[in-house]
Protein backbone atom coordinates (compact mmCIF):
# COMPACT_ATOMS: atom_id res chain seq x y z
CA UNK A 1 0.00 0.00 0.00
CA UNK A 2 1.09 3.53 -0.68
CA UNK A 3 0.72 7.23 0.66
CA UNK A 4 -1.76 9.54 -1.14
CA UNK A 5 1.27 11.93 -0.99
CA UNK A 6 3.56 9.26 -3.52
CA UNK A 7 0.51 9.33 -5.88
CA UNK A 8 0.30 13.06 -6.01
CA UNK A 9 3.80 13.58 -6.84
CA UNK A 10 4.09 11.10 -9.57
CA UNK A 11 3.26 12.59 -12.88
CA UNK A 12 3.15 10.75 -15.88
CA UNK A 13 5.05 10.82 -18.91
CA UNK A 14 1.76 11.29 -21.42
CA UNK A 15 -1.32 10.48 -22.19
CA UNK A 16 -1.82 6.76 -22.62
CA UNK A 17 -4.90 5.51 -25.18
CA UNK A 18 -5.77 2.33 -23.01
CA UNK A 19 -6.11 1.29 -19.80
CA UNK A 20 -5.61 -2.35 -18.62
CA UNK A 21 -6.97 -3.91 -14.93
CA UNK A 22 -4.39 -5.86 -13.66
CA UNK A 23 -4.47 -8.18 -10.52
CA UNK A 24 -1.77 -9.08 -8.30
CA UNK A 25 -0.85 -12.47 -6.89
CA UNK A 26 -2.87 -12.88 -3.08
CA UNK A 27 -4.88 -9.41 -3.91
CA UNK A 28 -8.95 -9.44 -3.73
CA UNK A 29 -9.21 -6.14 -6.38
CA UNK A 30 -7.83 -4.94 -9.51
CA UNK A 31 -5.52 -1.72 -10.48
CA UNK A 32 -5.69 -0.20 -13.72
CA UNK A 33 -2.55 0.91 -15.70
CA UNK A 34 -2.12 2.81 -19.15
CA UNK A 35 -1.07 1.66 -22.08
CA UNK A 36 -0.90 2.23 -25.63
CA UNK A 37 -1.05 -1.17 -26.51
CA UNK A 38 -4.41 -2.23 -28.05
CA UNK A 39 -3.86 -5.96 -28.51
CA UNK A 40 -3.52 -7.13 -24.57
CA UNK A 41 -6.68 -9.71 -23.85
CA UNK A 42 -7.51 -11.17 -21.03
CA UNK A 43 -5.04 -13.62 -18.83
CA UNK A 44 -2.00 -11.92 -20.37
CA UNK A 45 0.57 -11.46 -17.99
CA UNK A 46 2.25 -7.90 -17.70
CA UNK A 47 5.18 -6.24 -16.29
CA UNK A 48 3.46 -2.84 -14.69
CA UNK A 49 5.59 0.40 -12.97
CA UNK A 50 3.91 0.42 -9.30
CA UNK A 51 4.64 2.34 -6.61
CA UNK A 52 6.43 -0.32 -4.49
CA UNK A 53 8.36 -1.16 -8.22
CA UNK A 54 8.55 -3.31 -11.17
CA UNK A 55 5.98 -6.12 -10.11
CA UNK A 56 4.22 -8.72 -12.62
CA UNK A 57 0.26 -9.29 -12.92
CA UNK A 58 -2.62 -10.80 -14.89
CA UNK A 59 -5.09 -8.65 -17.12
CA UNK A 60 -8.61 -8.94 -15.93
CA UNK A 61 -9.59 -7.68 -19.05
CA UNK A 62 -8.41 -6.54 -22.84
CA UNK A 63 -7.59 -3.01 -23.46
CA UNK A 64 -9.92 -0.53 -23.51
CA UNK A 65 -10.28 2.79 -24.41
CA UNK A 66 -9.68 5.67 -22.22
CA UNK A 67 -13.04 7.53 -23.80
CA UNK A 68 -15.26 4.79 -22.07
CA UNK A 69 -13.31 4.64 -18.33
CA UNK A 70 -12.16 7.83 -17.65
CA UNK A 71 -9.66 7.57 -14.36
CA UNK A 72 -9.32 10.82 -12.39
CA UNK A 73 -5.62 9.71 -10.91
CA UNK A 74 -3.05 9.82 -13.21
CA UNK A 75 -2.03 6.52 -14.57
CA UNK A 76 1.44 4.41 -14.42
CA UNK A 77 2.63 2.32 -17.20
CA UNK A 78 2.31 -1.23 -18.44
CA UNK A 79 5.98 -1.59 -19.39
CA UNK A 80 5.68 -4.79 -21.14
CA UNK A 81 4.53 -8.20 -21.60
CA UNK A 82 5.96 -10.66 -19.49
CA UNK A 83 8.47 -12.89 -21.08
CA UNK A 84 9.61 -16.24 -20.42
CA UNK A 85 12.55 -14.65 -17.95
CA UNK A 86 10.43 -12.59 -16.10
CA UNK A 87 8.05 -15.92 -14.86
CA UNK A 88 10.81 -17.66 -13.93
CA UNK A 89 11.85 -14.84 -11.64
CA UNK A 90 8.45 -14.63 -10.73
CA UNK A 91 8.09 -18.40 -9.62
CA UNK A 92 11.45 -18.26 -7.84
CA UNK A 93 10.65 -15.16 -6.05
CA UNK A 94 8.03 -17.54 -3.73
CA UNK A 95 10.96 -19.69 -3.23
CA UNK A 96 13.59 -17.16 -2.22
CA UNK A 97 10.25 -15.51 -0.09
CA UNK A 98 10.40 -18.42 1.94
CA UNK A 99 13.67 -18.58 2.76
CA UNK A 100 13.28 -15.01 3.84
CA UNK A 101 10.12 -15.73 5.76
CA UNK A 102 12.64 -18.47 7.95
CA UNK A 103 15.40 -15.94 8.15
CA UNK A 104 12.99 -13.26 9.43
CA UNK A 105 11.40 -15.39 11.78
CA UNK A 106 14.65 -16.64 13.95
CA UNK A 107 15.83 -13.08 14.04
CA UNK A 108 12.18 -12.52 15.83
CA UNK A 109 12.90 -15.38 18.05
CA UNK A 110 16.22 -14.68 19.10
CA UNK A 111 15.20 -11.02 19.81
CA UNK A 112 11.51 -11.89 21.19
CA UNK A 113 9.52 -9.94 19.74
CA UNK A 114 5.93 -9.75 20.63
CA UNK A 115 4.69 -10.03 16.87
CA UNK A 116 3.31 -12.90 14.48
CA UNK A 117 4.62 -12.96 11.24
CA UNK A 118 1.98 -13.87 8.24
CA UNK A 119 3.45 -13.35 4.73
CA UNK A 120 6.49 -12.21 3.09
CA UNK A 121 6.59 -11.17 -0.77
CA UNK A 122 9.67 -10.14 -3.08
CA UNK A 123 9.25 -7.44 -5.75
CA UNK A 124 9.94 -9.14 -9.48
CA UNK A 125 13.41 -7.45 -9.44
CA UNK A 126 14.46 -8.73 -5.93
CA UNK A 127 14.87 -5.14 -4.78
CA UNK A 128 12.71 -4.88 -2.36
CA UNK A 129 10.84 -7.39 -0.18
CA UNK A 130 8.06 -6.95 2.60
CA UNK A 131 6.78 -8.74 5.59
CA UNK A 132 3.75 -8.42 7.20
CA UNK A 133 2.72 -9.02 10.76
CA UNK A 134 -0.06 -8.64 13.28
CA UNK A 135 1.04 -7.41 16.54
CA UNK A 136 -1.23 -6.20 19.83
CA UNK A 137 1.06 -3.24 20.70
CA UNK A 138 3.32 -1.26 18.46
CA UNK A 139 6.97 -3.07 17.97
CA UNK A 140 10.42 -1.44 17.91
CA UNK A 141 11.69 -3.30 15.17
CA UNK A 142 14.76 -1.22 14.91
CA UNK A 143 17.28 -3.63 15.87
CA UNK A 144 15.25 -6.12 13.91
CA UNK A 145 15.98 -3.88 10.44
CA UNK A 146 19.62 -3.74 10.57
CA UNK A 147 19.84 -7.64 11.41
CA UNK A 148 17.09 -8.43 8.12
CA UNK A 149 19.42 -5.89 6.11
CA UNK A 150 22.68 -7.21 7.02
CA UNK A 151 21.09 -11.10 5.50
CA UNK A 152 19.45 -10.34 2.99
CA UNK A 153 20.74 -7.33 1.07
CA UNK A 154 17.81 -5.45 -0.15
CA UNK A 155 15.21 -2.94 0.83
CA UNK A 156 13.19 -4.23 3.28
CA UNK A 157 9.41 -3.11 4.59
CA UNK A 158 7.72 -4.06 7.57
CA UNK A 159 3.98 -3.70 7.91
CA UNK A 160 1.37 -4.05 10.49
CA UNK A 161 -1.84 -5.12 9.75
CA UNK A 162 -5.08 -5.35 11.93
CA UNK A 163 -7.28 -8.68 12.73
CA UNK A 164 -9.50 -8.21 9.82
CA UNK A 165 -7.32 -7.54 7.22
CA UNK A 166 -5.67 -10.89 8.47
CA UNK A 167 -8.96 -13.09 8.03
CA UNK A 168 -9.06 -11.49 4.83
CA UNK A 169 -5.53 -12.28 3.92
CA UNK A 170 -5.58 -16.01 5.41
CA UNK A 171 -8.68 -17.02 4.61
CA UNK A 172 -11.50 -19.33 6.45
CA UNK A 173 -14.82 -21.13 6.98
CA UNK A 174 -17.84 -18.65 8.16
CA UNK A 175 -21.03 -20.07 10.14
CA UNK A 176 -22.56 -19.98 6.99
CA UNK A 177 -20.66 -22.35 5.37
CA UNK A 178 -19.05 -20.64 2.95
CA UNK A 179 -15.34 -18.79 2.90
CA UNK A 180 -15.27 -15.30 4.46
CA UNK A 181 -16.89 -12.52 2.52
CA UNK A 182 -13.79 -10.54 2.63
CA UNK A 183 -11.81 -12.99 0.98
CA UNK A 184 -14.10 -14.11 -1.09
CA UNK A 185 -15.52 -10.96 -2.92
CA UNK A 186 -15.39 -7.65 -1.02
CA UNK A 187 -12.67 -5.03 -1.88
CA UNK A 188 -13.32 -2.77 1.39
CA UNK A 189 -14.18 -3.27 4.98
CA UNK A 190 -17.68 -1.55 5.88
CA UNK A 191 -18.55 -0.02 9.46
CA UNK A 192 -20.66 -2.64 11.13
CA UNK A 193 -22.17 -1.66 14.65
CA UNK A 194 -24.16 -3.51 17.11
CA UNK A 195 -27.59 -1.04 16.33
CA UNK A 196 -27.32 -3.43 13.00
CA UNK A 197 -28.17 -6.68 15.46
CA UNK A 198 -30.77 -4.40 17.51
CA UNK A 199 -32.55 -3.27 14.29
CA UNK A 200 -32.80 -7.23 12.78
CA UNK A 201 -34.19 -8.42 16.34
CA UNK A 202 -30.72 -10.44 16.78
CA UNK A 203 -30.12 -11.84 20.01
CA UNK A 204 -26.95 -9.79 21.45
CA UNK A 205 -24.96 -12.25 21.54
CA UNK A 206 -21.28 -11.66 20.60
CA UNK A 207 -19.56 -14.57 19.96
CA UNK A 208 -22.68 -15.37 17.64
CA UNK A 209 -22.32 -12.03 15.93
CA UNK A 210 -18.61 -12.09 15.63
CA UNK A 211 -16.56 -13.83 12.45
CA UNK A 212 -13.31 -15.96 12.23
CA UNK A 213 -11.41 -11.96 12.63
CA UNK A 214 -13.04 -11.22 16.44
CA UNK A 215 -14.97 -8.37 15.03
CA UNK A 216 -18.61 -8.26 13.91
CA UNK A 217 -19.89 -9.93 10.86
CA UNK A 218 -19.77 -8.17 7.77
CA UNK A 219 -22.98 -9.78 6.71
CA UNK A 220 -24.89 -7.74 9.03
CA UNK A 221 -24.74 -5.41 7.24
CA UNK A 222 -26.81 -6.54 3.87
CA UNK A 223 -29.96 -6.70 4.97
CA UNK A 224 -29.79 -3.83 7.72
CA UNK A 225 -31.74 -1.24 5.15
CA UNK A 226 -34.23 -3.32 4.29
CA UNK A 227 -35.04 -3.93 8.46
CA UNK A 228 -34.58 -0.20 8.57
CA UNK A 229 -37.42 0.38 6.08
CA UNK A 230 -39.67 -2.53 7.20
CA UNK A 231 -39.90 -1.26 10.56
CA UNK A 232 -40.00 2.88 9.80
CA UNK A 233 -43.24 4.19 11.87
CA UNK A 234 -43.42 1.03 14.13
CA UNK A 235 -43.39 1.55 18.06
CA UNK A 236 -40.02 0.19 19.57
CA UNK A 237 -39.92 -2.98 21.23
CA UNK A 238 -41.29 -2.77 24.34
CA UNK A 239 -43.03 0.47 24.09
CA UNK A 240 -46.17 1.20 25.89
CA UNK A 241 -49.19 1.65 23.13
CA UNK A 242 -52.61 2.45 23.33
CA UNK A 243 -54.78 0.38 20.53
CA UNK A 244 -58.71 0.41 20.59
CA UNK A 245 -58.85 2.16 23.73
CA UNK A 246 -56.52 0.08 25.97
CA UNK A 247 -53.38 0.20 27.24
CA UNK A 248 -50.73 -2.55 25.72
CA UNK A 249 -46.87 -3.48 26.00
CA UNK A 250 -45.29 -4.21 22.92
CA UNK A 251 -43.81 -7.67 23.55
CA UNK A 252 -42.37 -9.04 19.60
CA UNK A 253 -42.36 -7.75 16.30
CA UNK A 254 -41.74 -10.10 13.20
CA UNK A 255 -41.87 -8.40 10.51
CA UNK A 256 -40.52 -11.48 7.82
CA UNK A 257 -44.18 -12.54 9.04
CA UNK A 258 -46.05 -9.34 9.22
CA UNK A 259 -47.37 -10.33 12.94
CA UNK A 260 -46.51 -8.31 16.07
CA UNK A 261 -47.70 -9.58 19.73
CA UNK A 262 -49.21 -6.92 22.56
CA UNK A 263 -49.92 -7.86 26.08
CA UNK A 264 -50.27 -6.54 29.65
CA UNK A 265 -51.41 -8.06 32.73
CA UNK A 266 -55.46 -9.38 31.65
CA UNK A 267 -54.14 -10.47 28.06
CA UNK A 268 -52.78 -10.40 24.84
CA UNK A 269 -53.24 -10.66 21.24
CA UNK A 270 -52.12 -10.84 17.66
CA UNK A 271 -52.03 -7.97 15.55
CA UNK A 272 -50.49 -7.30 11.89
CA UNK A 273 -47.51 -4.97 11.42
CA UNK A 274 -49.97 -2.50 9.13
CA UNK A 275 -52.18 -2.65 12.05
CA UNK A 276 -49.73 -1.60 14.38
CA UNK A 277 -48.52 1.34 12.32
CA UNK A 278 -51.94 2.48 11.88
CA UNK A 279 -53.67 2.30 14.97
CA UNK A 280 -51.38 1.89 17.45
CA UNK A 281 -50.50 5.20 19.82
CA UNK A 282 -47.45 5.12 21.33
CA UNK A 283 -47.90 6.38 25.44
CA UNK A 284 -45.07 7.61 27.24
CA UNK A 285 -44.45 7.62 31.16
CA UNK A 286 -47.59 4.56 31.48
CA UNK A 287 -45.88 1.16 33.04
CA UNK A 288 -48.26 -1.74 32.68
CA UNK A 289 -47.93 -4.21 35.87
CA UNK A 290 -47.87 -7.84 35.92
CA UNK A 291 -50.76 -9.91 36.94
CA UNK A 292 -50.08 -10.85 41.02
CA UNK A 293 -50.70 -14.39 40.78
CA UNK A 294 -47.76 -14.58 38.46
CA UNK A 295 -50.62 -16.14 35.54
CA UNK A 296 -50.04 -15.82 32.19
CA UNK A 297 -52.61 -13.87 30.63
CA UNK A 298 -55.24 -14.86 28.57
CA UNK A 299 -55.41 -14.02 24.94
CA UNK A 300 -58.21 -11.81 23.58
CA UNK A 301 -61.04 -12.70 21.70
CA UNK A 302 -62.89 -10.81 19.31
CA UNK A 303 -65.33 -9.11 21.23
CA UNK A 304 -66.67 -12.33 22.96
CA UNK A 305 -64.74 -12.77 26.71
CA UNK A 306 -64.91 -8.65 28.55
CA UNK A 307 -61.73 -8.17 30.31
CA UNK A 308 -61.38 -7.46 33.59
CA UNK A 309 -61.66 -3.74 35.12
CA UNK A 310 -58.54 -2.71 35.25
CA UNK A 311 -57.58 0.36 37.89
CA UNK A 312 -54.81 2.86 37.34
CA UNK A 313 -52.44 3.52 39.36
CA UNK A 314 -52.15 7.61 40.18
CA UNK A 315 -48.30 7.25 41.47
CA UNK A 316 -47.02 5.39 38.01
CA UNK A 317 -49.81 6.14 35.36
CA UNK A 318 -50.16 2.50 34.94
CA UNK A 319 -52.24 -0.46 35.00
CA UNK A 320 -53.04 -2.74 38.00
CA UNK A 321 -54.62 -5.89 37.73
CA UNK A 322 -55.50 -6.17 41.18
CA UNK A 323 -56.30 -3.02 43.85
CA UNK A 324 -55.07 -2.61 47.35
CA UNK A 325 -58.20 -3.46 49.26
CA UNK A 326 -58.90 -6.88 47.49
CA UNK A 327 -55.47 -7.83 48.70
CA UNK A 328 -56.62 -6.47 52.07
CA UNK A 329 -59.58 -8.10 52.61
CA UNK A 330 -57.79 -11.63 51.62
CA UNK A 331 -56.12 -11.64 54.84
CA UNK A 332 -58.54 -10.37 57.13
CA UNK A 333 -60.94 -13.10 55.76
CA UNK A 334 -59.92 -15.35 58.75
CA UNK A 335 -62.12 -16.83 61.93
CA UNK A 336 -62.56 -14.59 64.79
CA UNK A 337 -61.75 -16.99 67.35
CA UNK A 338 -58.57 -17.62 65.63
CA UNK A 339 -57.45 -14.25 65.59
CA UNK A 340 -58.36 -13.35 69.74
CA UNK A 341 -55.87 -15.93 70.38
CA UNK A 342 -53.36 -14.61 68.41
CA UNK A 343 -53.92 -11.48 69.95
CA UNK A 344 -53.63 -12.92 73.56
CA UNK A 345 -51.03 -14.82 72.74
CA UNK A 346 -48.67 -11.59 71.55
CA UNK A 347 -49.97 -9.94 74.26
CA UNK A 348 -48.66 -12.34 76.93
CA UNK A 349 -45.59 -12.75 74.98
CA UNK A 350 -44.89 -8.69 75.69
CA UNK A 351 -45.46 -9.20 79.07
CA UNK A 352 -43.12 -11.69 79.36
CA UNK A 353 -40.40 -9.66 77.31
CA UNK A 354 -40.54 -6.64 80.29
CA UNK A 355 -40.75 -8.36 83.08
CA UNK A 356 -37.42 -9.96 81.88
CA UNK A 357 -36.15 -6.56 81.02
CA UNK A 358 -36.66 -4.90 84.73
CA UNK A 359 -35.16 -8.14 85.88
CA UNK A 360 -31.59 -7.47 84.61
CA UNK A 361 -31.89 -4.01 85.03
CA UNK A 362 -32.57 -4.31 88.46
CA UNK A 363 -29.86 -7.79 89.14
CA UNK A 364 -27.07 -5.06 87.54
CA UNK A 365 -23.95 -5.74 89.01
CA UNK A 366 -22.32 -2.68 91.07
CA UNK A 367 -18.94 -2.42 89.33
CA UNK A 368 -20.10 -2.07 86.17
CA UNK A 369 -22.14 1.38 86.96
CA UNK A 370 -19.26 2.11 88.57
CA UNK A 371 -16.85 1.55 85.59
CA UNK A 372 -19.14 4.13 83.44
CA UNK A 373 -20.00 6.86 86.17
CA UNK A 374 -15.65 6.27 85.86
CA UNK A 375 -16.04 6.94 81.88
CA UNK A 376 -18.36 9.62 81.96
CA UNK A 377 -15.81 11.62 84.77
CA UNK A 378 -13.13 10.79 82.89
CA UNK A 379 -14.91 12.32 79.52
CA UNK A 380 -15.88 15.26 81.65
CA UNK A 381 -12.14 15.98 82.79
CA UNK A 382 -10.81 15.80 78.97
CA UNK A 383 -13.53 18.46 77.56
CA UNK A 384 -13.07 20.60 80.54
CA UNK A 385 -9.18 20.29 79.13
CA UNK A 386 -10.51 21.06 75.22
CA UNK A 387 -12.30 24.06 77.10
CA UNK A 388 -9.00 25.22 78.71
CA UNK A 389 -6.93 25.09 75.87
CA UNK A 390 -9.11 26.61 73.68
CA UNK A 391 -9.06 30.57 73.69
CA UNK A 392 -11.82 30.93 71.62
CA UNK A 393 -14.24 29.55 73.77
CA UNK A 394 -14.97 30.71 76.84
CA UNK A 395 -14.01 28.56 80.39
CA UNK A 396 -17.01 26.62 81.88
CA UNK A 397 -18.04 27.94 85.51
CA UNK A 398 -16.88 25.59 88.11
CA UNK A 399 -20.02 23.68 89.22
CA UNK A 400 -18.76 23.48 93.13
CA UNK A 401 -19.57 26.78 93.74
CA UNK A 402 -22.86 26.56 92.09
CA UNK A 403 -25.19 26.22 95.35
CA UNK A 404 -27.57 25.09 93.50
CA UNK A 405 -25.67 21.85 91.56
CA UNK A 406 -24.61 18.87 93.77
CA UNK A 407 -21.80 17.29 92.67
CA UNK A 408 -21.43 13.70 92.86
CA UNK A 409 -17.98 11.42 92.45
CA UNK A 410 -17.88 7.87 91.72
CA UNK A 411 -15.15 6.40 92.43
CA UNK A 412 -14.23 1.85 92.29
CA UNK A 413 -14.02 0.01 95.66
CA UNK A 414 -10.69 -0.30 95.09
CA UNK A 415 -9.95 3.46 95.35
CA UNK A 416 -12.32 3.98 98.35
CA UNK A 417 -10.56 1.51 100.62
CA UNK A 418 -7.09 3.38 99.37
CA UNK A 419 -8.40 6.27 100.79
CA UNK A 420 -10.04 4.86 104.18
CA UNK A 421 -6.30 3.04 104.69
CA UNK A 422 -4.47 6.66 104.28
């Protein structure tokens, strides 16, 4: 591959009469060259001026003339038809390729590099050769140059390709069946995204989406417009609707069968994609509740079963299948004898529950109210300190000579009978 900038500086020598597609060996499109040669056909092999060098191709077609294909790039030369020398070159040039591919791939080894090596391709003149690689990071390849240079004596090229462009080069077996699109027929990666999936009702999942290359399928993309203009003016999937009066969750849409589905929490029902275009209103803000007894619900007939009354819920504009007091009066539907004894039952179970309570309260050992009176003085004595130290705030009058605060100290048995022996 080449720089825009290498085609915009080459200028050509004239105005050629012809122009000639010619494919290369391992390359999925054609490049056209002038000539002024009117007698090439197709499956002649030709010498060509590219921008890599003097490399060797097949016509895909016979000359034709420039009146009919007009080519706004300027055009390089088919130099001449290829002779018996130049396809020897070219069929050693895979052999000598190989050697370099073995060459290239010990100095890799011996220098561990952290790339994989695919292909490597001589020009017809053996001036030039280039090897490409896939790599997950960039790769100073440096030291790697001088060593290939040093061995093999020519201009050498290393490129990085991505994981596509690999499938496409190596080739493989899609879940179809059939090779790979890319190397089978395409000439240029499209931009596939997931919304693709989303709009052809795909389940999202990506190891079924993905090709041989990682990435999405390419095939995704074919019938993506037609989806697109299928479903133009439907509700979304899983939109709230209104049709014939009555609130409805859009559950499937199939439009390869012209049939969407609409439920809530009574039932559901059948209706055809024209109908659902037409007649359905698309509500926003309204959530539909499930049914509480977790039933499915029953499907609709035409006009002959009423469904139920359905209330709506003022806190989430929706629809409930079932209102509070029903679900109320379910549990107080029980035997009053059943229910006094319940009640005198919990009531002698509270009982029970203080009387306990004012038992350890009162069976309190002493030396644990004496460790916290201990806390609570000591807690008094540190923010007394805080107070002290701190000149913003002003010192706390002493409550001893406050006649009317009585001050209190608790002190452990262990202290008092220190005291009583001094």
């Amino acid at each position: 591959m080449v720089s825009n900038n290498e085609d915009e500086m080459y200028v050509p020598s004239h105005e050629y009469a012809y122009v000639v597609p010619v494919k290369f060996h391992n390359a999925t499109k054609s490049y056209s060259f002038g000539t002024d040669d009117p007698d090439l056909k197709t499956g002649d092999w030709v010498v060509v001026e590219t921008v890599q060098g003097i490399e060797m191709g097949e016509c895909q077609a016979g000359s034709l003339s420039v009146k009919y294909h007009p080519s706004s790039t300027p055009l390089r030369p088919v130099l001449r038809l290829a002779d018996r020398h130049d396809k020897e070159d070219y069929e050693d040039n895979f052999r000598y390729a190989e050697e370099a591919m073995k060459i290239c791939q010990e100095e890799i080894s011996d220098l561990k590099l952290s790339m994989h090596l695919l292909s490597a391709s001589y020009l017809l003149d053996r001036s030039k050769i280039l090897f490409i690689y896939t790599a997950e990071q960039r790769v100073d390849f440096r030291e790697l140059l001088k060593r290939l240079g040093a061995r093999l004596h020519c201009r050498i090229e290393l490129r990085q390709i991505g994981d596509r462009d690999q499938a496409k080069m190596v080739g493989a077996i899609g879940m179809c069946g059939m090779e790979c699109c890319c190397s089978r027929f395409k000439t240029r990666f499209d931009n596939i995204s997931i919304n693709m999936a989303k709009n052809q009702q795909l389940a999202l999942n990506i190891e079924k989406l993905s090709g041989m290359c990682g990435k999405l399928m390419c095939c995704l993309k074919y019938e993506n417009d037609n989806y697109l203009e299928m479903t133009e003016g439907l509700p979304k999937l899983g939109a709230h609707i209104e049709y014939e009066g009555e609130l409805y969750r859009v559950s499937s849409i199939n439009v390869i069968a012209n049939e969407a589905r609409i439920e809530n929490s009574e039932t559901y029902q059948n209706v055809s994609i024209q109908d659902l275009r037409e007649k359905a209103i698309i509500r926003k803000g309204v959530t539909i509740k499930k049914a509480a007894d977790g039933t499915r619900p029953k499907r609709k007939d035409n006009g002959k079963a009423e469904p139920k009354q359905m209330i709506i819920d003022t806190r989430q504009v929706g629809i409930s299948s079932m209102s509070k007091d029903t679900s109320q009066n379910g549990k107080n539907n029980r035997p009053l004898g059943e229910k006094k004894n319940r009640d005198n039952n919990a009531n002698s179970n509270a009982g029970n529950n203080n009387n306990r309570k004012k038992n350890t309260q009162n069976a309190a050992p002493a030396q644990k109210q004496e460790k916290r009176a201990n806390a609570n003085a000591n807690n008094n004595n540190n923010n007394n300190h805080r107070r002290r130290n701190n000149p913003r705030r002003p010192e706390k009058p002493n409550q001893a000579d406050n006649p009317n605060i009585t001050v209190r100290s608790f002190k452990s048995s262990k202290t008092r009978t220190e005291e009583k022996g001094n």
